[in-house]
Protein backbone atom coordinates (compact mmCIF):
# COMPACT_ATOMS: atom_id res chain seq x y z
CA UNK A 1 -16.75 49.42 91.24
CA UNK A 2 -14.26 51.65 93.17
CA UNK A 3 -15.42 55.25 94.41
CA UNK A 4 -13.29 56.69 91.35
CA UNK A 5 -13.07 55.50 88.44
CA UNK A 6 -9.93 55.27 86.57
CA UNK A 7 -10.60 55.23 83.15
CA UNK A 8 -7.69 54.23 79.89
CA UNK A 9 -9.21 56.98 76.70
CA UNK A 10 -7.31 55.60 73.85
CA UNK A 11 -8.21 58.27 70.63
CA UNK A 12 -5.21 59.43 68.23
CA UNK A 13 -6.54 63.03 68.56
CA UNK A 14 -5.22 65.06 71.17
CA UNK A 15 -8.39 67.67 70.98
CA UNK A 16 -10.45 64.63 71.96
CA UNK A 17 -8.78 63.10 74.51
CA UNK A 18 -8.42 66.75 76.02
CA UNK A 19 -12.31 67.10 75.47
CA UNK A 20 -12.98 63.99 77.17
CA UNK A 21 -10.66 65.28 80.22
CA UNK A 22 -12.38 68.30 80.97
CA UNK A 23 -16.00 66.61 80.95
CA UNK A 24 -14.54 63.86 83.09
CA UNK A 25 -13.04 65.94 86.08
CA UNK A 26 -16.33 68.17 86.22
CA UNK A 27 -18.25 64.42 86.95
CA UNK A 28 -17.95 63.16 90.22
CA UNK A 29 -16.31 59.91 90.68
CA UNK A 30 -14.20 59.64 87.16
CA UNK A 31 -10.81 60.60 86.54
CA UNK A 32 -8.59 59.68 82.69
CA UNK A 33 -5.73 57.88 84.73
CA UNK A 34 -3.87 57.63 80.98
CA UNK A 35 -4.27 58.16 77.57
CA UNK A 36 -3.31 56.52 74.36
CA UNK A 37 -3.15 57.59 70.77
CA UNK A 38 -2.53 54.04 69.22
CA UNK A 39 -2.92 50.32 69.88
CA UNK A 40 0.32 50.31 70.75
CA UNK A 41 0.21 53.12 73.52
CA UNK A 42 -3.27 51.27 75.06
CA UNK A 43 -1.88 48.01 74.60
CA UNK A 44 1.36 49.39 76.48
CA UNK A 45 -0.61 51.09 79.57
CA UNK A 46 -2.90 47.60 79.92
CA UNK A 47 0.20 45.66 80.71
CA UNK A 48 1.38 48.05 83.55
CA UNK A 49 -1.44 49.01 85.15
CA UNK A 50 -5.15 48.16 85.92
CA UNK A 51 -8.37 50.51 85.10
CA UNK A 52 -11.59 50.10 85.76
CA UNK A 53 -12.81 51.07 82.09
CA UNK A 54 -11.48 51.49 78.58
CA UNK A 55 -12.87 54.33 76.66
CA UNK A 56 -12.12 53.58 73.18
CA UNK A 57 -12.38 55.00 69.40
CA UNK A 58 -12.57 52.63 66.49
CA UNK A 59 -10.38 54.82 64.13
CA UNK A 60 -6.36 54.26 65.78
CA UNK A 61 -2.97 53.97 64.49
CA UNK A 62 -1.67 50.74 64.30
CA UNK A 63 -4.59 49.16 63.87
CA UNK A 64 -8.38 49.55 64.30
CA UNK A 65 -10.41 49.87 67.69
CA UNK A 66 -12.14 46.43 66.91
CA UNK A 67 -8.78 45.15 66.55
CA UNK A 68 -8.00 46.16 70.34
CA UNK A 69 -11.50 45.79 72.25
CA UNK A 70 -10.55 41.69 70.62
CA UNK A 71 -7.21 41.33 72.11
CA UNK A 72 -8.75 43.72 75.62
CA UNK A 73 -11.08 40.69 75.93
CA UNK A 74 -9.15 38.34 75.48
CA UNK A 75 -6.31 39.15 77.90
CA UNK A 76 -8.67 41.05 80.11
CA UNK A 77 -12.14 39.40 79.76
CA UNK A 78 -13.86 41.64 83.10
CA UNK A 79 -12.44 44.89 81.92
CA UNK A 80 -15.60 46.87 80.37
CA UNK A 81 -14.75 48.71 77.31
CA UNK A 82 -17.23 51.81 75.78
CA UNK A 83 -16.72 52.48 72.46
CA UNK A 84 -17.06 55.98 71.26
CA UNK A 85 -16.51 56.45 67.97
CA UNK A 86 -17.14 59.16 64.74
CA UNK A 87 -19.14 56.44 63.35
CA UNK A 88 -23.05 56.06 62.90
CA UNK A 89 -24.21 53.14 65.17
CA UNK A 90 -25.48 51.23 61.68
CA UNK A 91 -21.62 51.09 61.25
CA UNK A 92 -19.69 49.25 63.76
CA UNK A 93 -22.35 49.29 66.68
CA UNK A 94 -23.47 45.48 66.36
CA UNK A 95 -20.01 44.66 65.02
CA UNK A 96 -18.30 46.16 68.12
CA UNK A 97 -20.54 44.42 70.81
CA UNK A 98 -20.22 41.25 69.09
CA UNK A 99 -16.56 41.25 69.87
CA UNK A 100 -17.35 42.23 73.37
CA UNK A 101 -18.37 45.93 74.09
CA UNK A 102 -20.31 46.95 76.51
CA UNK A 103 -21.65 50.00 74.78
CA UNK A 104 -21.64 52.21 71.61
CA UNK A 105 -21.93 55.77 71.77
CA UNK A 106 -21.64 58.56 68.96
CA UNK A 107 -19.04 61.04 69.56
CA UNK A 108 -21.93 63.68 68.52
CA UNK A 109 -23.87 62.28 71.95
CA UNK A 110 -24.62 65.10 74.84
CA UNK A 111 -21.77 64.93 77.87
CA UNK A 112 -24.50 63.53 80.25
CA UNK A 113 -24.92 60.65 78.10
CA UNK A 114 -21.48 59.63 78.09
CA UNK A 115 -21.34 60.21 81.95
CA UNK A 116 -24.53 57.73 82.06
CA UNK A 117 -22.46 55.35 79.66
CA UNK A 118 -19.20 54.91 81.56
CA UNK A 119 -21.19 54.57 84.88
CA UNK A 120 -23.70 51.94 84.31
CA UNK A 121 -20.70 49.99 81.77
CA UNK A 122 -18.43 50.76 84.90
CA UNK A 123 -20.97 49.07 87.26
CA UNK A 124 -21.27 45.80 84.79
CA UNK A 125 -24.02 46.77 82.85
CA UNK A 126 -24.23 47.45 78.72
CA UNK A 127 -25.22 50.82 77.74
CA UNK A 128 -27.55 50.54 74.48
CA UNK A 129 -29.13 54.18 72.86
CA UNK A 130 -33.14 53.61 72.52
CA UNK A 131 -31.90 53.14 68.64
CA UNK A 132 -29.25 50.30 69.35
CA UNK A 133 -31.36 48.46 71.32
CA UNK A 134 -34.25 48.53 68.44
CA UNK A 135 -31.91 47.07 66.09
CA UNK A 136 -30.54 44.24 68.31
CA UNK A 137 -34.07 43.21 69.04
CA UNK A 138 -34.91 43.19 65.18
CA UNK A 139 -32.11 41.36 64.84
CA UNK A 140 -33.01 38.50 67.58
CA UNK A 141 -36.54 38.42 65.96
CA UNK A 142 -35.73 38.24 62.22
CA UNK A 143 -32.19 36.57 62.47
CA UNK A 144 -31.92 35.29 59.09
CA UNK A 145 -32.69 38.71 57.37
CA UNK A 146 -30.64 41.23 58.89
CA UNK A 147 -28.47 43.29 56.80
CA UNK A 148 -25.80 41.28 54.26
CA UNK A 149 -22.81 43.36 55.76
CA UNK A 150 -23.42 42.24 58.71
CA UNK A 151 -22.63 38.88 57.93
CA UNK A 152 -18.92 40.54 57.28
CA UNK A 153 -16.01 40.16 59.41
CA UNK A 154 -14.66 43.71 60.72
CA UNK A 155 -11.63 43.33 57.84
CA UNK A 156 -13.97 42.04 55.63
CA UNK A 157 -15.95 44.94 56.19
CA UNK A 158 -13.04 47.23 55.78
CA UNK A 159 -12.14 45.69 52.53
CA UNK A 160 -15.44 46.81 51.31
CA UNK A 161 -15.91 49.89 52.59
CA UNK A 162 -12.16 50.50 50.24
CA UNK A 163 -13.81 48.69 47.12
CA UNK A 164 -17.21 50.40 47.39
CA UNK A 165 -15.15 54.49 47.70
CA UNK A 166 -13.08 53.02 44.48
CA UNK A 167 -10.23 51.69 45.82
CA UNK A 168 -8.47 49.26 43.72
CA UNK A 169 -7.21 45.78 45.06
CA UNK A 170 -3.67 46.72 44.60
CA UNK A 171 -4.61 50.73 46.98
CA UNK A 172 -6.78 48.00 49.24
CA UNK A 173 -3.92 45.90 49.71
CA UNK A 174 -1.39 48.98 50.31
CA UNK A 175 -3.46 50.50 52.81
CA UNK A 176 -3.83 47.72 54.53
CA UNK A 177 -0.67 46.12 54.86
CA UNK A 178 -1.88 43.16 52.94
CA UNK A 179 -0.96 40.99 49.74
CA UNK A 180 -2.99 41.49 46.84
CA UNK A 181 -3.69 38.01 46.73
CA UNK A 182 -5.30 38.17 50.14
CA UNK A 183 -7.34 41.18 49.06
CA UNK A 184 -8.50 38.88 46.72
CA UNK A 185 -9.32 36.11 48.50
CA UNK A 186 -11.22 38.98 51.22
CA UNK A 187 -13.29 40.10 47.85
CA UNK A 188 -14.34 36.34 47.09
CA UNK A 189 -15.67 35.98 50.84
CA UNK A 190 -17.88 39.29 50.31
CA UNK A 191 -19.21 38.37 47.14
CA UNK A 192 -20.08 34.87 48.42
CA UNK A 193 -21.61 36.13 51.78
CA UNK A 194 -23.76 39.04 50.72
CA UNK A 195 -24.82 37.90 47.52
CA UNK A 196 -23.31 40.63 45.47
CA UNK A 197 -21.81 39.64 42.04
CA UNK A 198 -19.60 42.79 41.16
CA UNK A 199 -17.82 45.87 42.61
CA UNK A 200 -20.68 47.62 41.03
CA UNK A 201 -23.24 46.03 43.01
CA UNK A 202 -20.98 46.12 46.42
CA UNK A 203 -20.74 49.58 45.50
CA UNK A 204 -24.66 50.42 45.50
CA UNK A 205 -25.35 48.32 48.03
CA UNK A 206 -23.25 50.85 50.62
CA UNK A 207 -24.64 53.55 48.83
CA UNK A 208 -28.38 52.88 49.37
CA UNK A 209 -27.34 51.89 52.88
CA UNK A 210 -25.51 54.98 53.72
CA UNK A 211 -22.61 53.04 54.65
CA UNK A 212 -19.79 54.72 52.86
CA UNK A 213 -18.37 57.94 54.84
């Protein structure tokens, strides 16, 4: 780890990034060498430049944040990426460490806790909350009952997150960039995986989860 730490922020909103600035240059030791607003922009800066961490949100143009942090490790398996994101850690927090984060941390999280995050991620370590870490263990314990959307791909996911907040297949598909016939094909995989025979169902299901925005 060098003696500054040159950090990528990729967020599409400028208040943020600018927010994330200020609480950066009053810690010792970390500096935002770049920003990006897209997956396009991060995508852009990781080919011309190294960092020593990615700070990243899960909501981008272009894209999703899950989408990058997959192609980050792939191209650039060492580089340790922190997800902050808008979203409650029983959304994307086991989804985005599967795909190879090395932390999750609210957006609503005090400034010291981020500072804590990027150093110990920065130093090769993973940076769990008290509550992230619960649910991982519950998860190694009881593997074979953990939560049916978790069994979801991240698009898969997405697809029902859109059904559940009455979307229809041809709005899913829009949205998405996708055929309806793929949309359709997404819907067959979630029925079959969680169990759930109708939109209805999917629907109450991320209702009594809280997983709907």
């Amino acid at each position: 780890m060098r003696d500054v730490l040159e950090i990528l922020v990729v967020d599409d909103h400028l208040i943020v990034r600018e927010g994330l600035k200020r609480i950066l240059e009053e810690a010792d030791g970390c500096i935002v060498a770049a920003e990006a607003a897209s997956v396009g922009e991060a995508l852009t800066w990781l080919r011309v430049r190294p960092f020593d961490l990615v700070l990243l949100d899960i909501s981008l143009p272009e894209g999703n944040g899950i989408d990058l942090l997959k192609i980050i490790k792939g191209d650039l398996p060492m580089l340790p990426v922190l997800v902050l994101s808008a979203y409650r850690e029983d959304h994307y927090a086991v989804r985005a460490l599967k795909e190879g984060a090395a932390g999750y941390l609210n957006k609503e999280s005090a400034s010291d806790s981020l500072i804590a995050a990027i150093r110990k991620v920065a130093a090769g370590g993973k940076y769990l909350t008290p509550k992230l870490a619960e649910r991982i263990a519950l998860e190694i314990s009881v593997r074979t009952d953990g939560p049916a959307h978790e069994t979801l791909s991240h698009r898969e996911f997405e697809v029902l997150k859109m059904i559940a907040g009455g979307a229809s297949l041809k709005q899913v598909g829009e949205q998405l960039r996708i055929s309806p016939k793929t949309v359709t094909t997404y819907r067959a995989r979630i029925i079959e995986k969680t169990g759930l025979p109708n939109n209805a169902a999917l629907t109450r299901y991320m209702l009594e989860n809280n997983l709907l925005d």
